[in-house]
Protein backbone atom coordinates (compact mmCIF):
# COMPACT_ATOMS: atom_id res chain seq x y z
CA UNK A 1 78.99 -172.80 133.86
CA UNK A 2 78.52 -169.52 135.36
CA UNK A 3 74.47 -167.74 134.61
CA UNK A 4 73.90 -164.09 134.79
CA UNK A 5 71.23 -163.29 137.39
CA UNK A 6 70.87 -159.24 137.40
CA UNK A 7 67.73 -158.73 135.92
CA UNK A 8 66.35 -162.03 137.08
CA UNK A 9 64.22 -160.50 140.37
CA UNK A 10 62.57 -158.08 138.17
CA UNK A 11 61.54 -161.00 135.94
CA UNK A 12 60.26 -162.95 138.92
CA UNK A 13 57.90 -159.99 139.41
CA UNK A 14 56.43 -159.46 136.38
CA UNK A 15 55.71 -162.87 136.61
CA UNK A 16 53.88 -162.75 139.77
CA UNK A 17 52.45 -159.51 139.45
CA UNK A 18 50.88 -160.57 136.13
CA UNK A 19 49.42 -163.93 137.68
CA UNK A 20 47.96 -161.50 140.35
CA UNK A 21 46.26 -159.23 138.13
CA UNK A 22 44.68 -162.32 135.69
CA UNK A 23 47.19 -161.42 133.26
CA UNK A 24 49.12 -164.26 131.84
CA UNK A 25 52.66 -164.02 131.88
CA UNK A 26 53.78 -164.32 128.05
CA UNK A 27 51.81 -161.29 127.64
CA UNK A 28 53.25 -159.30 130.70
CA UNK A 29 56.55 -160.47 129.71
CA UNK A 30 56.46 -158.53 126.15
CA UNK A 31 56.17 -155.75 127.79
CA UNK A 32 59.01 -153.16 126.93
CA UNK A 33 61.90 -153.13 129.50
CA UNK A 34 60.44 -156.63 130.68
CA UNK A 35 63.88 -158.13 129.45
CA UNK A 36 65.96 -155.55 130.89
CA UNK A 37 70.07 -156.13 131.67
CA UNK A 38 69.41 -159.31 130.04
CA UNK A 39 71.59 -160.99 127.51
CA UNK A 40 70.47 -162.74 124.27
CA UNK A 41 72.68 -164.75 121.60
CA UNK A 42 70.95 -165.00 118.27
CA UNK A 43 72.43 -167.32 115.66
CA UNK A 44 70.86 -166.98 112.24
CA UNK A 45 71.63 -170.70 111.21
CA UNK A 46 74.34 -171.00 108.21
CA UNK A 47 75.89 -168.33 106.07
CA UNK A 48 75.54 -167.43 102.07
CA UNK A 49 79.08 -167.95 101.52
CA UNK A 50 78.98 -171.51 102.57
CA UNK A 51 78.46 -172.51 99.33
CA UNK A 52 81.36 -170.43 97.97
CA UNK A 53 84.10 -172.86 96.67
CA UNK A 54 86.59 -170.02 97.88
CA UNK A 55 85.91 -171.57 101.18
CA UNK A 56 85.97 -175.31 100.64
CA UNK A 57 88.89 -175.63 103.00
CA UNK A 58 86.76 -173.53 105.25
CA UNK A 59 83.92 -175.83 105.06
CA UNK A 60 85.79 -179.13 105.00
CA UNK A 61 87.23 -178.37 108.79
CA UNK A 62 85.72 -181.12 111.34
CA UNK A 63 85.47 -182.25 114.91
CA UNK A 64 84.40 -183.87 117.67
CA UNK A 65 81.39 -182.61 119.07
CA UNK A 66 81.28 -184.85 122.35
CA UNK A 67 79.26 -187.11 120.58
CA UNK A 68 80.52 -187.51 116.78
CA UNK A 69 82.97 -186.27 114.96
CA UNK A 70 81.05 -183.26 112.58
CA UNK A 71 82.17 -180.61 109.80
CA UNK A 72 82.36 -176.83 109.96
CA UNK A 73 78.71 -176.01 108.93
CA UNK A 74 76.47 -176.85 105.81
CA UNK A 75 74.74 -174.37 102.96
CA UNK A 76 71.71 -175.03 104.24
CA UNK A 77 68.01 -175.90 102.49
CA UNK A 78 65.73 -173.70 100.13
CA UNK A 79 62.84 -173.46 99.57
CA UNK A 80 61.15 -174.56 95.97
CA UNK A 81 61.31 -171.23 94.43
CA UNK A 82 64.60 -170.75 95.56
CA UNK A 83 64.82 -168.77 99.28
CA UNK A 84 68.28 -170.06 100.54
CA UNK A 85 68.09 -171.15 104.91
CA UNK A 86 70.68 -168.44 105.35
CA UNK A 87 68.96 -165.37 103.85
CA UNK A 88 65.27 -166.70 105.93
CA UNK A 89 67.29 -166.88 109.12
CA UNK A 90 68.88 -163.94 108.52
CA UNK A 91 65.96 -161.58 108.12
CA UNK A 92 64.03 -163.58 110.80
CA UNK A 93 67.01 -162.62 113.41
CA UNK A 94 67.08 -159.15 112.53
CA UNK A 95 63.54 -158.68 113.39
CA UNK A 96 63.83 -160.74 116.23
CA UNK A 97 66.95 -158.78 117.79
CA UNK A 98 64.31 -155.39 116.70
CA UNK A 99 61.65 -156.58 119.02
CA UNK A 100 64.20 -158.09 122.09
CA UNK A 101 66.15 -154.82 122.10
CA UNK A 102 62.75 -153.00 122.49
CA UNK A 103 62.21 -155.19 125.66
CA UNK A 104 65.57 -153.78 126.76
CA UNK A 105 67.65 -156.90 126.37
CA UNK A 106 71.28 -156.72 124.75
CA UNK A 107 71.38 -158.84 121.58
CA UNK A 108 74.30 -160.35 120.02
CA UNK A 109 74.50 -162.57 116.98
CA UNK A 110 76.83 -165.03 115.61
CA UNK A 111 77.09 -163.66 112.60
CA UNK A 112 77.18 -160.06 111.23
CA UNK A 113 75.95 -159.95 107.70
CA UNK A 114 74.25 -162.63 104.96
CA UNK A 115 76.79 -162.54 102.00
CA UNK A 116 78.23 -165.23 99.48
CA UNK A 117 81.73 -163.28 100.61
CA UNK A 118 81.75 -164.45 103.85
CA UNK A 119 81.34 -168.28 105.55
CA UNK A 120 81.01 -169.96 108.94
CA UNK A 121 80.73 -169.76 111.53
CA UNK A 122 81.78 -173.02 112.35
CA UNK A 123 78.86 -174.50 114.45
CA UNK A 124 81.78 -174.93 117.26
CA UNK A 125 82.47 -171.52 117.48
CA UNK A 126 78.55 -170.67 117.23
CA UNK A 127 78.00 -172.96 119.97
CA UNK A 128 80.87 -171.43 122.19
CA UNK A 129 79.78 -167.96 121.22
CA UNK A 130 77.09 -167.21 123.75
CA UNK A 131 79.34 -168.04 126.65
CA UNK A 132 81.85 -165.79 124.92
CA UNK A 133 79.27 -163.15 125.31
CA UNK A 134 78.31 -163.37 128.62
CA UNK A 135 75.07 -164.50 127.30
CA UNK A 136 72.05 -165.59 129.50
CA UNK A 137 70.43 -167.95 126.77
CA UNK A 138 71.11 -168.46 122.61
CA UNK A 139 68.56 -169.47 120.07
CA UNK A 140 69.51 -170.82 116.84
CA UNK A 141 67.26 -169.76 114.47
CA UNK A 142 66.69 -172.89 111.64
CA UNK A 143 63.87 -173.70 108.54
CA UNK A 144 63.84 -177.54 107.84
CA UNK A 145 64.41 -179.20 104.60
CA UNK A 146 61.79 -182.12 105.23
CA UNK A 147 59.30 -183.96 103.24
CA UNK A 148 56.87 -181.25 101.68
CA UNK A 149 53.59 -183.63 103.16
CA UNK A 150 54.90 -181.96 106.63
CA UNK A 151 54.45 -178.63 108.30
CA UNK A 152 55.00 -176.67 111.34
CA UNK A 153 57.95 -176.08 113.86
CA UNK A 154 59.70 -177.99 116.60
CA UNK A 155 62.42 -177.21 118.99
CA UNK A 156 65.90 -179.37 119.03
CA UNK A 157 67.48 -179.15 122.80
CA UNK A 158 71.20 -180.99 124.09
CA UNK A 159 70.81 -184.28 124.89
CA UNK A 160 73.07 -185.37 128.47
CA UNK A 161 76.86 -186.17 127.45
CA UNK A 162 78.92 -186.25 130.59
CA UNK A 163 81.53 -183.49 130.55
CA UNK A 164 80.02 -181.57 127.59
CA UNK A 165 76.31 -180.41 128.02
CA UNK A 166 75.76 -181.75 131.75
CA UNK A 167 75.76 -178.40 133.00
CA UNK A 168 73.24 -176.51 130.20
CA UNK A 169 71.09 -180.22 129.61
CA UNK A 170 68.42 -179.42 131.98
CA UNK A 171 68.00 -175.49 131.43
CA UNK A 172 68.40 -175.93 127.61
CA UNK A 173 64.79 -178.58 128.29
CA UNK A 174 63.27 -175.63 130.43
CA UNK A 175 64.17 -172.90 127.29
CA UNK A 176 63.01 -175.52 125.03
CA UNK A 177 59.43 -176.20 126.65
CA UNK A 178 59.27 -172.19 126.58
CA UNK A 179 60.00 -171.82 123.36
CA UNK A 180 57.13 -174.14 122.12
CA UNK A 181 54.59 -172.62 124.06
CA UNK A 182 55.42 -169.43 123.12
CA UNK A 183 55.70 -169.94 119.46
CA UNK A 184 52.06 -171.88 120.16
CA UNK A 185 50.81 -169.48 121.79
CA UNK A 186 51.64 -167.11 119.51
CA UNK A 187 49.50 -169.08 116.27
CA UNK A 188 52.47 -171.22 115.42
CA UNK A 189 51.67 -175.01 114.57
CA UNK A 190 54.02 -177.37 115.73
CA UNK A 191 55.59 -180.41 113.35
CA UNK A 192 53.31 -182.50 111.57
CA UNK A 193 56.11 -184.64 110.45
CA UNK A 194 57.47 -185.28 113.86
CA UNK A 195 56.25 -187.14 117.07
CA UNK A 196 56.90 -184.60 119.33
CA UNK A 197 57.78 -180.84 118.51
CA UNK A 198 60.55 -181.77 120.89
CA UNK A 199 63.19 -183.32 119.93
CA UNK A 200 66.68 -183.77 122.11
CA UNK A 201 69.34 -184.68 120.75
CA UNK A 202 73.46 -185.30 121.47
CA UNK A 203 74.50 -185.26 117.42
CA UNK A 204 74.06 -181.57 117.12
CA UNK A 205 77.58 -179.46 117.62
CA UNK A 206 75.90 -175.95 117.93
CA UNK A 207 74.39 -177.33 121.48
CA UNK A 208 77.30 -179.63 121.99
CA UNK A 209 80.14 -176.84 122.67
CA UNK A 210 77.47 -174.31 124.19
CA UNK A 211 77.90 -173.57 127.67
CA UNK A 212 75.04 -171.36 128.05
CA UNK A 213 71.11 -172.64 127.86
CA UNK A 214 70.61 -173.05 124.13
CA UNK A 215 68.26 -174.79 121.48
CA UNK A 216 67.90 -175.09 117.87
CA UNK A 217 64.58 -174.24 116.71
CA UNK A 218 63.32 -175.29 113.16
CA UNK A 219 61.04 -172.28 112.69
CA UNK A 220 58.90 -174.99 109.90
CA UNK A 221 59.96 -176.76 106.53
CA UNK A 222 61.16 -175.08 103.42
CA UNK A 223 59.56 -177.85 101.51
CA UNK A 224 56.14 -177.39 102.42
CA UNK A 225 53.90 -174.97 100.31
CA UNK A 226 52.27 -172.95 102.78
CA UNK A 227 55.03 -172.86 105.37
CA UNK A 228 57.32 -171.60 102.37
CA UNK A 229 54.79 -168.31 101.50
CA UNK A 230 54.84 -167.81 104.93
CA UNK A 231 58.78 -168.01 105.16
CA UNK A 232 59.16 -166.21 102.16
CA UNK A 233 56.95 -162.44 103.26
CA UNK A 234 58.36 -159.87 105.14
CA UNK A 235 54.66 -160.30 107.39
CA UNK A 236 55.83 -163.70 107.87
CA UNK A 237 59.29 -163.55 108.78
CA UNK A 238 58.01 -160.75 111.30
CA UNK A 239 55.09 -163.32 112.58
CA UNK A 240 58.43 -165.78 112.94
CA UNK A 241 60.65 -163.47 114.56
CA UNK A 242 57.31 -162.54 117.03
CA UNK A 243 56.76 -165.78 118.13
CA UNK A 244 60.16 -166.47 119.09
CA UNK A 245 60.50 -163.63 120.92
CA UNK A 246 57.27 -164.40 122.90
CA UNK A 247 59.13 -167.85 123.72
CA UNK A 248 62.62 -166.00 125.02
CA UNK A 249 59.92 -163.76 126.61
CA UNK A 250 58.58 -166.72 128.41
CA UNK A 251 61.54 -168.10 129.35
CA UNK A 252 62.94 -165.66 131.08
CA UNK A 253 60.02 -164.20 132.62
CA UNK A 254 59.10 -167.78 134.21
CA UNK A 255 63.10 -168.17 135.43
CA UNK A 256 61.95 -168.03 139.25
CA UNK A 257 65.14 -169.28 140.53
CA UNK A 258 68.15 -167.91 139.32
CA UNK A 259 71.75 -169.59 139.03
């Protein structure tokens, strides 16, 4: 696997700069320019069209993801009142590429509009599509479907399979750790429903055919009342898209040594 490096010096002293002058480094890192030359896959998780049954055959596609043997992609959950997965990660990524771009990174996404006319990705070619890019990291933006008792977010990162995700297992940790803080950081609770927020894992195909640093991150569950308003506001899906960013932010400003 081959990592871009270009902006990675200026990173390194923002970073050190910022610890010099008391400033912590999540907030020097949101600094505009702070993510200059740098390259970000977004994937807003599913599609509207997924449910289409013009694209059954679409959707019925499979294959091995290293691990097990997975279909094309899924329709996603909903909330109770009816706020599909697709259309929350949607908006959530547009806001998010809004507030990267202003930091000077490039942003590319895995998808290019939220529509019941179009389907897919396949989570193959999601996962292969940051590499395609040229992409320094890619976040896959998620809301969970779990028990509504629960609340809060947590962070899904590749598991070890030989030949697969051995060369993105250990960055894909390092992303992952930077994405919870951030998100803490920036007022976001982590799982109530889970041990850990978290969680690796070798079942998932999006992280499976990636070949750049990647996670999955379950922004918080659909089912839940409060974490469903929030989901469900324009101020909220901002507040997501904000503490995200502050985790890429953190990431990258923190990446010290370069590959």
């Amino acid at each position: 696997m081959r990592h871009r490096n270009r902006w990675c010096a200026a990173a390194a002293g923002l970073l050190l700069a910022a610890v010099a002058g008391g400033v912590t480094a999540p907030h020097a890192a949101a600094e505009p320019g702070t993510l200059q030359g740098a390259v970000i896959a977004i994937d807003p998780g599913h599609q509207l069209g997924n449910s289409n049954p013009r694209f059954a055959r679409q959707m019925a596609q499979t294959k091995f993801n290293g691990s097990i043997v997975k279909g094309c992609n899924t329709t996603g959950t909903a909330t109770n009142a009816g706020l599909p997965e697709a259309t929350f990660t949607w908006k959530v990524a547009k806001r998010l590429r809004a507030l990267l771009q202003a930091q000077g990174a490039t942003v590319v996404m895995t998808r290019s509009a939220n529509t019941r006319d179009q389907w897919g990705p396949c989570v193959w070619d999601r996962g292969a599509f940051g590499a395609r890019q040229g992409a320094d990291l890619m976040v896959s933006i998620h809301a969970d479907g779990a028990p509504s008792s629960g609340h809060g977010f947590h962070v899904i990162a590749p598991g070890r399979i030989a030949g697969w995700t051995d060369d993105i297992a250990g960055p894909s940790r390092r992303l992952a750790r930077s994405m919870i803080a951030g998100m803490r950081q920036s007022g976001m609770q982590p799982t109530t429903y889970l041990s850990s927020p978290l969680s690796v894992r070798t079942d998932e195909s999006t992280l499976n055919f990636s070949d750049v640093p990647t996670v999955i991150v379950e922004v918080g569950n659909m089912r839940n009342r409060a974490d469903a308003a929030r989901m469900s506001s324009a101020q909220g899906q901002q507040a997501y898209a904000e503490a995200l960013a502050a985790g890429i932010s953190r990431y990258c400003a923190t990446r010290l040594r370069c590959r």
